[in-house]
N, C-alpha and C. Protein backbone atom coordinates (compact mmCIF):
# COMPACT_ATOMS: atom_id res chain seq x y z
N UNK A 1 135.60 160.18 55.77
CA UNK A 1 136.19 159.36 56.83
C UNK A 1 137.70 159.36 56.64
N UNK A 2 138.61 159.38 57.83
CA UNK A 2 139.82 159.16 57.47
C UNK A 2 140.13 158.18 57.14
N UNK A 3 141.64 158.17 56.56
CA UNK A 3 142.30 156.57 56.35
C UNK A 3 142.61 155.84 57.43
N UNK A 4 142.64 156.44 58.55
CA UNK A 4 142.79 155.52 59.80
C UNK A 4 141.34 154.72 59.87
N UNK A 5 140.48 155.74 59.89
CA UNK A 5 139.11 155.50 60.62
C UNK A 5 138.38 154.22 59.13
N UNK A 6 138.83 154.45 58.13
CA UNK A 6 138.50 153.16 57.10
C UNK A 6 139.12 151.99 57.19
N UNK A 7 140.24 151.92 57.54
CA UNK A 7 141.15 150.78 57.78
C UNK A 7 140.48 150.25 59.31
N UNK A 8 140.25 150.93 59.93
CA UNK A 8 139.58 150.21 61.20
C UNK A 8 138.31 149.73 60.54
N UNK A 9 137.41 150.17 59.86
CA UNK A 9 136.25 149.98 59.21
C UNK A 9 136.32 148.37 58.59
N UNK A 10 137.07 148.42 57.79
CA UNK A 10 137.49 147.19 57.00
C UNK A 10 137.94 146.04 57.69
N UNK A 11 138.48 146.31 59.14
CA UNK A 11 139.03 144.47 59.76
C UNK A 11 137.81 144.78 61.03
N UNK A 12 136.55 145.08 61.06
CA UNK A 12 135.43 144.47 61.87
C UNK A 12 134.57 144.23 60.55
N UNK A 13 134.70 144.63 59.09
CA UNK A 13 133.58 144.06 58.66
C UNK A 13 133.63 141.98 58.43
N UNK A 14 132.64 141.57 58.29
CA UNK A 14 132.56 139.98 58.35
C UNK A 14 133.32 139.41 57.10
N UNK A 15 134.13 138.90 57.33
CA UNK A 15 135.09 138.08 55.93
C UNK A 15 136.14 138.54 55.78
N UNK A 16 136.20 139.88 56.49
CA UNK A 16 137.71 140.81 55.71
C UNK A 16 138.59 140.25 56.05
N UNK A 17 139.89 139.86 55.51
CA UNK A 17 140.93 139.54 55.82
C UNK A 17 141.89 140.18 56.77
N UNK A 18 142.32 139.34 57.62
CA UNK A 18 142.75 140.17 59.03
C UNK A 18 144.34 141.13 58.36
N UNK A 19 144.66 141.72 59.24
CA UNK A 19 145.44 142.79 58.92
C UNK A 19 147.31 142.05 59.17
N UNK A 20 147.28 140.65 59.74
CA UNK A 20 148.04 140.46 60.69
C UNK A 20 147.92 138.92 60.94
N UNK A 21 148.87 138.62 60.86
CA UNK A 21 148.71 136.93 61.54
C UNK A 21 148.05 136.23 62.17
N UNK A 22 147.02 135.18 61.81
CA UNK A 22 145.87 135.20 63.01
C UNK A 22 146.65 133.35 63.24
N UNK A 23 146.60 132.80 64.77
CA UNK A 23 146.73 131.94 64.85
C UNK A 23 145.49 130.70 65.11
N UNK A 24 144.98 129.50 64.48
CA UNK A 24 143.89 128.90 64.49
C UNK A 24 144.25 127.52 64.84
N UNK A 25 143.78 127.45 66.07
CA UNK A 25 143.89 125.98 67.25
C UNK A 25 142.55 124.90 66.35
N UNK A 26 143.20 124.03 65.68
CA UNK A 26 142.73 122.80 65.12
C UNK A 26 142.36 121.67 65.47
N UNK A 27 141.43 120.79 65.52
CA UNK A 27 141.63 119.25 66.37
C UNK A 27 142.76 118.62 66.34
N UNK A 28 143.30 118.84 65.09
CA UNK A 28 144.87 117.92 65.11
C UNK A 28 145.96 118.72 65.44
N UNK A 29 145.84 120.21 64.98
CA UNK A 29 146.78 121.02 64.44
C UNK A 29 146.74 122.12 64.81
N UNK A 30 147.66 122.89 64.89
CA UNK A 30 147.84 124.58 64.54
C UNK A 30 148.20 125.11 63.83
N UNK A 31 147.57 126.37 63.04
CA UNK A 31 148.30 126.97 61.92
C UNK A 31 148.52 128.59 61.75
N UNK A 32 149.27 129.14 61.42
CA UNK A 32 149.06 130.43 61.56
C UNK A 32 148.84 131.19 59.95
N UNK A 33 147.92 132.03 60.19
CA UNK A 33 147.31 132.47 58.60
C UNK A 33 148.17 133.32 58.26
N UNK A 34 149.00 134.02 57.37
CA UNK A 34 149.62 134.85 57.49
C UNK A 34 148.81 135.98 56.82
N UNK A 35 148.89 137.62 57.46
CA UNK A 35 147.98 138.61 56.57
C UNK A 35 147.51 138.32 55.16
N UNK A 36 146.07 138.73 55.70
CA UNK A 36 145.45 138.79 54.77
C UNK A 36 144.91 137.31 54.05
N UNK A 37 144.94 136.41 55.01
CA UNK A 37 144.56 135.35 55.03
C UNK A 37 143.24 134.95 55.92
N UNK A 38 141.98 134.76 55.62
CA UNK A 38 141.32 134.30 56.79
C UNK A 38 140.68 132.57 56.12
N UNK A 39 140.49 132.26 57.71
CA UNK A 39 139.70 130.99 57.61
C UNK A 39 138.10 130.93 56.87
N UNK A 40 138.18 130.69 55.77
CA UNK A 40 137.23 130.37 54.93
C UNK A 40 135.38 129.47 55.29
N UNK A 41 136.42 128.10 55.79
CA UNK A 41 135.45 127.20 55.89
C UNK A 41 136.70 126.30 56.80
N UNK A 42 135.46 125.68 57.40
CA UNK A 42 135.72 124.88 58.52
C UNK A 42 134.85 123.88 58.95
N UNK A 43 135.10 122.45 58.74
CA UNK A 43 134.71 121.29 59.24
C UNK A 43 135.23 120.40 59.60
N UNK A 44 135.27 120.13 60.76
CA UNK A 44 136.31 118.86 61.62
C UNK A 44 135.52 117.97 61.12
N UNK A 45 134.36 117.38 60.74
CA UNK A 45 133.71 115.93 60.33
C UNK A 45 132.78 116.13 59.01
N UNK A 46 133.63 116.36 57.82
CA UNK A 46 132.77 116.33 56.62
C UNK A 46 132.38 114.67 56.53
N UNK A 47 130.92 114.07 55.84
CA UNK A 47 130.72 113.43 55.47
C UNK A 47 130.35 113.35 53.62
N UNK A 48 130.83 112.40 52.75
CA UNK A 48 130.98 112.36 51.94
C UNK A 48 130.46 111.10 50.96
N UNK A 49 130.27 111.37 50.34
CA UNK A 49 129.30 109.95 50.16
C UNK A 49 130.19 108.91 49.14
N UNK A 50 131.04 109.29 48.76
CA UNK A 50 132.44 108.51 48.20
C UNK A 50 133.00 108.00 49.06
N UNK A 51 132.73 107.77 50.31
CA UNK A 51 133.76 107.05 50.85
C UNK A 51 132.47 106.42 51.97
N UNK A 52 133.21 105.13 53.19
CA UNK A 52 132.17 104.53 54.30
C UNK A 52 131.06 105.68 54.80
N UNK A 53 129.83 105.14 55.30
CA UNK A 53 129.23 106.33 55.74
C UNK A 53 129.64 106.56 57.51
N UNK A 54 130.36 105.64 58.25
CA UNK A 54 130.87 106.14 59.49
C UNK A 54 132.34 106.65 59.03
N UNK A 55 132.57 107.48 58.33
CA UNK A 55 134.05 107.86 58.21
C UNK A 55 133.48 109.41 57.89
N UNK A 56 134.72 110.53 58.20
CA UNK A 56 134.56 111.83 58.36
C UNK A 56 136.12 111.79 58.26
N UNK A 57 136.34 113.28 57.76
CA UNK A 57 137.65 113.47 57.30
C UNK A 57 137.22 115.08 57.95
N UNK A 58 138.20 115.80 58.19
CA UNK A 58 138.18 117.57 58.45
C UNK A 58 138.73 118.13 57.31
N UNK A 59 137.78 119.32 57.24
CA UNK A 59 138.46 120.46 55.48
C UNK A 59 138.62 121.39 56.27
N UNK A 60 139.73 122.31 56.19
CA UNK A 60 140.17 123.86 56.49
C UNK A 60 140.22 124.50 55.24
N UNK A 61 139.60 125.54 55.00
CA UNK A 61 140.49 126.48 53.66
C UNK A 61 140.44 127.93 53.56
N UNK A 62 141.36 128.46 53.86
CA UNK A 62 142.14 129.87 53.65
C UNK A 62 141.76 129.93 52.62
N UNK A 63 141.41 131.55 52.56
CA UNK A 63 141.38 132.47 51.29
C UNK A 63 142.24 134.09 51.59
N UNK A 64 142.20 134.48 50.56
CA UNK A 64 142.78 135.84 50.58
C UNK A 64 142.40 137.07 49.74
N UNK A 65 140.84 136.55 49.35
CA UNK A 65 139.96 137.30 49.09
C UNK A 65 140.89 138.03 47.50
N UNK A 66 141.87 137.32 47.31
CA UNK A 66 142.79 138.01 45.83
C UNK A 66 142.73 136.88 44.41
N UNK A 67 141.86 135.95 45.37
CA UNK A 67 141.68 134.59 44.43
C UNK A 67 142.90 133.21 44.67
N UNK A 68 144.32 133.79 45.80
CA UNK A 68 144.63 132.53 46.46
C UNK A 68 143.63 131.74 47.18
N UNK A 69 144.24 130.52 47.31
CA UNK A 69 143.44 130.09 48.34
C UNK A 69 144.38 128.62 48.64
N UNK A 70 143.79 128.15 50.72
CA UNK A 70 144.54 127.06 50.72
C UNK A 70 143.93 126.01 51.74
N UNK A 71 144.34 125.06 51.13
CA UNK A 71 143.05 124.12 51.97
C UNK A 71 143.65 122.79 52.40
N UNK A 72 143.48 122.18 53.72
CA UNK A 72 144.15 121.32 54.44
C UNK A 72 142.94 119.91 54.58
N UNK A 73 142.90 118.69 54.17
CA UNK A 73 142.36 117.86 54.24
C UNK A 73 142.81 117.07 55.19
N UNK A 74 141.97 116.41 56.51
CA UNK A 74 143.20 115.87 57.66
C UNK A 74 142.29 114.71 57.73
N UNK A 75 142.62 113.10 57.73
CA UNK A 75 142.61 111.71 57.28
C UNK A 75 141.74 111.73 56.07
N UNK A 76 142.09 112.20 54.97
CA UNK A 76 140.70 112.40 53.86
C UNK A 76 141.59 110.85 53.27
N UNK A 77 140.83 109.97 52.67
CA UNK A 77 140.93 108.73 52.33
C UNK A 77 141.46 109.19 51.00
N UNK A 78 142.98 107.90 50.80
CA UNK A 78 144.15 108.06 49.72
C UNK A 78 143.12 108.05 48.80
N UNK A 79 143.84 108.83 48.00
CA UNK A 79 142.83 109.54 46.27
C UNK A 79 144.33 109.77 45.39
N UNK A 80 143.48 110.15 44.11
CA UNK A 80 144.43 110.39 43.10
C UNK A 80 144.35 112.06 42.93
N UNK A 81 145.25 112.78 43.04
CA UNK A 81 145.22 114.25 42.62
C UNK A 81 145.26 114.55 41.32
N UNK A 82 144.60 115.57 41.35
CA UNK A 82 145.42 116.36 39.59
C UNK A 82 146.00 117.08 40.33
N UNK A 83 147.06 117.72 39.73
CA UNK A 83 147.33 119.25 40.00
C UNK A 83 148.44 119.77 38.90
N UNK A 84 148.72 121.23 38.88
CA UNK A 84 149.50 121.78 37.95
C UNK A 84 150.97 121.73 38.88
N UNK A 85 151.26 120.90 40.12
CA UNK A 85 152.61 120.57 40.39
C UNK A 85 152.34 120.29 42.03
N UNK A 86 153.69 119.06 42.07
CA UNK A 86 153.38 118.70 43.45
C UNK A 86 154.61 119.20 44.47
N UNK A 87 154.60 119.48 45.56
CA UNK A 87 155.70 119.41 46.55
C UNK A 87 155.76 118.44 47.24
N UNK A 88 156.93 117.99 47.37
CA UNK A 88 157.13 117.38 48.43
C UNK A 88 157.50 117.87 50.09
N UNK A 89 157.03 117.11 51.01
CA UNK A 89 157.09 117.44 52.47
C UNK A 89 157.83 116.45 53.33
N UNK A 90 157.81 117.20 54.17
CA UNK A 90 159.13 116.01 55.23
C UNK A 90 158.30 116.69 56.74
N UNK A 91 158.72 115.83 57.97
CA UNK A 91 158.66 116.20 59.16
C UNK A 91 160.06 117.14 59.68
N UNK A 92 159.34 118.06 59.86
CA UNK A 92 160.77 118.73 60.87
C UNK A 92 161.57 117.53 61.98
N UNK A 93 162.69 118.51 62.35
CA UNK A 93 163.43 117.09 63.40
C UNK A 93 162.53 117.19 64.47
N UNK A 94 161.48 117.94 65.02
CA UNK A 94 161.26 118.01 66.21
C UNK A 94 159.77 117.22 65.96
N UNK A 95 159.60 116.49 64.55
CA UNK A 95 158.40 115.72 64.44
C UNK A 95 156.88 116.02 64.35
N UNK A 96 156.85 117.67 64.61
CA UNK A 96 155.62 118.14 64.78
C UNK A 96 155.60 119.06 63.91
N UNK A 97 156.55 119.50 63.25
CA UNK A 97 156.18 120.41 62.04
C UNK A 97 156.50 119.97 60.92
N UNK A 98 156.60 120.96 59.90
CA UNK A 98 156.20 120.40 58.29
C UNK A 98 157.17 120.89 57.56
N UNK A 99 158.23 120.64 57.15
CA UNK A 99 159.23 121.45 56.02
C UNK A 99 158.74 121.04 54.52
N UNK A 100 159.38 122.10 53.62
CA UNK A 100 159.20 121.68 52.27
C UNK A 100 160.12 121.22 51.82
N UNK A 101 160.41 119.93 51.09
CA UNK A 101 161.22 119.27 50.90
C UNK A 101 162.03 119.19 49.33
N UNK A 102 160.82 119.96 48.61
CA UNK A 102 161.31 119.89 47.04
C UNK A 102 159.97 120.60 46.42
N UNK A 103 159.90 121.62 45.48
CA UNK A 103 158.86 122.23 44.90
C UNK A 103 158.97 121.91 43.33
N UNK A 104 157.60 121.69 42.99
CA UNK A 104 158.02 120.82 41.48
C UNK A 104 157.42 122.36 40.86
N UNK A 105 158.43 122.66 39.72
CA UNK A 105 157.47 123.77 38.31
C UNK A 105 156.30 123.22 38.35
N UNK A 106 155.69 124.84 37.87
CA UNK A 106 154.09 124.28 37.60
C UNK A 106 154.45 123.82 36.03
N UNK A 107 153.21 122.54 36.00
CA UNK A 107 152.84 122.72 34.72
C UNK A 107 151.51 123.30 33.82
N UNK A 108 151.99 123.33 32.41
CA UNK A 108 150.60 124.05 31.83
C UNK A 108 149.41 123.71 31.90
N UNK A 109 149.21 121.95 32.61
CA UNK A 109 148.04 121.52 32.40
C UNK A 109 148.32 120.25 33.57
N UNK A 110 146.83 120.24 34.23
CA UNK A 110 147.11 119.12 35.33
C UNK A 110 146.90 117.93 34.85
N UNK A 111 148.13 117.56 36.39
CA UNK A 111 148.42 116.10 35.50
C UNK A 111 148.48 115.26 36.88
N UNK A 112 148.24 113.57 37.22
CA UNK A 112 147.59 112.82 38.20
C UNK A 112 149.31 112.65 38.72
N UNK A 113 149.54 111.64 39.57
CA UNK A 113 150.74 111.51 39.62
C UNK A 113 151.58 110.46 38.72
N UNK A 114 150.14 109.53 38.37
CA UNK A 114 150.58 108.63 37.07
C UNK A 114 150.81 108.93 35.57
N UNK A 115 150.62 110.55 35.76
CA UNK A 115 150.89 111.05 34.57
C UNK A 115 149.72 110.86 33.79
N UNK A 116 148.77 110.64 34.00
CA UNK A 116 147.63 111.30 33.36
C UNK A 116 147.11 112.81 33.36
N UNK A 117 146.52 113.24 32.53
CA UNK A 117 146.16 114.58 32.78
C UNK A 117 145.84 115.20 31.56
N UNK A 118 144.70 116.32 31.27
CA UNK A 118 144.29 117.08 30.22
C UNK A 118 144.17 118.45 30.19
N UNK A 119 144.28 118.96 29.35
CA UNK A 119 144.23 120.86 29.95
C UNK A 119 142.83 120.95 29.10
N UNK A 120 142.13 122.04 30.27
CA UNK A 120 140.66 122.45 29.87
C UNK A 120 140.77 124.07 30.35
N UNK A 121 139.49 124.35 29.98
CA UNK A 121 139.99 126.06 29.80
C UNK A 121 140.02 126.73 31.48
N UNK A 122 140.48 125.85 32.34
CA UNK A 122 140.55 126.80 33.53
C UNK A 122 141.94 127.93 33.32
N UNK A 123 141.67 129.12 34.12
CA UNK A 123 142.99 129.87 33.85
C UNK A 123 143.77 129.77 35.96
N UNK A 124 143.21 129.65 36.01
CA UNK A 124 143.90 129.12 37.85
C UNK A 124 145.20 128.14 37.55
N UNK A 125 145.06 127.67 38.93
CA UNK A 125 146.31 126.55 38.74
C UNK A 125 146.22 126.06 40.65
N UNK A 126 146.57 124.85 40.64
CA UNK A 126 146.40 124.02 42.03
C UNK A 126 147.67 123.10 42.09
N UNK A 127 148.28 123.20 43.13
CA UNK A 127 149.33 122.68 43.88
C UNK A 127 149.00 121.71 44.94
N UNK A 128 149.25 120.32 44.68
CA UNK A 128 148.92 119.25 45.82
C UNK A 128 150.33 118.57 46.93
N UNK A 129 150.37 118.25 48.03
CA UNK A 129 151.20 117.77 48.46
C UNK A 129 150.46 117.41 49.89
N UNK A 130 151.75 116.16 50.03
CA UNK A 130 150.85 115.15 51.19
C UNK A 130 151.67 114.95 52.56
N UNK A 131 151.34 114.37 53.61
CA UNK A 131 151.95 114.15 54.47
C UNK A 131 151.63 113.22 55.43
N UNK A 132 152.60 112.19 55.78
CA UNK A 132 151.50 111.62 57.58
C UNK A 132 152.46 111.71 59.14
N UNK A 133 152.06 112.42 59.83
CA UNK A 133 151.90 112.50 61.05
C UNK A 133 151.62 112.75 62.08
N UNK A 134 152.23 111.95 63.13
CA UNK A 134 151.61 111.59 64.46
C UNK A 134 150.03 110.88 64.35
N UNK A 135 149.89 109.96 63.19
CA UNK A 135 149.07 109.24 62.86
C UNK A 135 147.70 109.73 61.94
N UNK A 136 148.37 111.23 61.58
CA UNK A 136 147.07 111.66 60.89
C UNK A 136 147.52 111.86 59.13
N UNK A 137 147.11 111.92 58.51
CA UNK A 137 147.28 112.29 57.10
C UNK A 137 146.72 113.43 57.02
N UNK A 138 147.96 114.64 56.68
CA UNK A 138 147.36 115.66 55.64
C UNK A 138 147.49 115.45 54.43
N UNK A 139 146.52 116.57 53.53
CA UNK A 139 146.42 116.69 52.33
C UNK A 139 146.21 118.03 51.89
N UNK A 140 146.90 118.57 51.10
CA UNK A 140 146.82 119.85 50.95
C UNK A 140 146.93 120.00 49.10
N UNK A 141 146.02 121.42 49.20
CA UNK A 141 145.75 121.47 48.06
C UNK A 141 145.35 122.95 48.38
N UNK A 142 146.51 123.87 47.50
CA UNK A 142 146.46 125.71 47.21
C UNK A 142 146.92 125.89 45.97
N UNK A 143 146.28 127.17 45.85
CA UNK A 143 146.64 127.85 44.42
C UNK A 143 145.95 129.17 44.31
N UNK A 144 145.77 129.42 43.22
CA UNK A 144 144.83 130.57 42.40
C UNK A 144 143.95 130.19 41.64
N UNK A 145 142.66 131.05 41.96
CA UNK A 145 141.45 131.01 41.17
C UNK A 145 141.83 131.66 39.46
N UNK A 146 142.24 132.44 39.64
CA UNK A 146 142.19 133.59 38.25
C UNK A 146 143.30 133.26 37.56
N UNK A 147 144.75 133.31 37.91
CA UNK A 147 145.74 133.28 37.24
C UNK A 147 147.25 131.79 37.35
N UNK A 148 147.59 132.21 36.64
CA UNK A 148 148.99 131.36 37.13
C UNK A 148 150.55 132.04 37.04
N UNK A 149 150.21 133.38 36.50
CA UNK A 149 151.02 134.06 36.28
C UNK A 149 151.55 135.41 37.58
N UNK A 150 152.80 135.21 37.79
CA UNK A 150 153.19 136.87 39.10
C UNK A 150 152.08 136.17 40.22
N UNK A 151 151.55 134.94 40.55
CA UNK A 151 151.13 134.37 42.40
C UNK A 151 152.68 134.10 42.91
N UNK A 152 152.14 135.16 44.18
CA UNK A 152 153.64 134.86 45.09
C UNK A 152 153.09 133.77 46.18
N UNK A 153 154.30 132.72 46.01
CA UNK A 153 154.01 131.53 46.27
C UNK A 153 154.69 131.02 48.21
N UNK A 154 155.44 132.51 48.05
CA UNK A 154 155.27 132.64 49.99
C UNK A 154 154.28 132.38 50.78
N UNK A 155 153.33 132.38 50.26
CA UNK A 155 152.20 132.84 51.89
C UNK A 155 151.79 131.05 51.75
N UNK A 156 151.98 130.24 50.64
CA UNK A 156 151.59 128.94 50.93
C UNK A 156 152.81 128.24 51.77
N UNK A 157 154.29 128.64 51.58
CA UNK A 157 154.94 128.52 52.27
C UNK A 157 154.81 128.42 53.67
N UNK A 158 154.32 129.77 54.02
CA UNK A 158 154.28 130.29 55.48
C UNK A 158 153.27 129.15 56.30
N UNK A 159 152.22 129.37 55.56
CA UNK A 159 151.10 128.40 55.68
C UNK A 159 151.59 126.80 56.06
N UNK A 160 152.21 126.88 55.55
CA UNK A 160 152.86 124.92 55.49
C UNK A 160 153.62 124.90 56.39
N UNK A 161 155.01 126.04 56.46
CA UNK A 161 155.52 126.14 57.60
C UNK A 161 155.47 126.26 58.86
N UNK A 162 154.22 126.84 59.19
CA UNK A 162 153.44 127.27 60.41
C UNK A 162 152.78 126.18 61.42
N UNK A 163 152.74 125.02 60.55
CA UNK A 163 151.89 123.68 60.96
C UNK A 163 152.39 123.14 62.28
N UNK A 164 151.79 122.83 63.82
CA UNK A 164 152.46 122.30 64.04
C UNK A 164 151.42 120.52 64.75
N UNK A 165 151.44 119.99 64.31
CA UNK A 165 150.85 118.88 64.73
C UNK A 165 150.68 118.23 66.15
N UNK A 166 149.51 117.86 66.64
CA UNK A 166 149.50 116.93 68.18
C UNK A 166 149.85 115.84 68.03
């Protein structure tokens, strides 16, 4: 088969990561995946048994089939994170999008925001950061499955940047 005719092969099979920017119309939100990103999983009304049983929160989460991955929690009820580092976020001036406001180093081992935290043998690493508007709370939480070492930390960028809220 040619290399044309495989590369066409590969973005109709089911899961493959698109070749190209895909844009995904949200109940709250819009986001655009950037290559090689597809929509994972998708639920506008998870129920959870940690929290009321009439309450539902929505999970989105991107993968990139390389062991990134990135996942958007929208009114998920205030919690405590771990993570190996947090960003901070701001509203754009135009109120509907998302800038990054400050990116913290990772650290070697996750830690809550009260500074609790223990290192166990995961070799990944997870990045949390929060936000509220136009009355909704995100929650976001990306990283790597496998490593913490050489992840280019653009495409969570793009991802965050891309947001634009109703």
């Amino acid at each position: 088969m040619s290399p044309a005719g495989l590369a066409a092969l590969v973005l109709l099979l089911p899961g493959a990561p698109p070749a190209r920017p895909v844009e995904h119309e949200l109940p709250s939100f819009r986001i655009t995946a950037p290559a090689g990103f597809r929509l994972a999983e998708r639920s506008d009304c998870v129920r959870d048994p940690q929290v009321p049983p009439d309450y539902c929160y929505g999970l989105y989460r991107f993968e990139d089939g390389q062991g990134r991955w990135f996942q958007v929690l929208v009114d998920y009820p205030p919690t405590e994170a771990s993570a190996h580092g947090y960003w901070t976020l701001a509203p754009t001036p135009e109120g509907d999008g998302i800038a990054i406001a400050a990116e913290e180093p990772l650290r070697r081992c996750p830690m809550t925001l009260a500074g609790d935290g223990a290192c166990g043998p995961q070799r990944g690493f997870r990045i949390a950061a929060w936000i509220e508007l136009r009355g909704h709370h995100y929650l976001f939480g990306f990283g790597h499955e496998r490593t913490r070492k050489g992840v280019d930390l653009g495409p969570f960028r793009e991802l965050i940047r891309s947001i634009r809220v109703r």
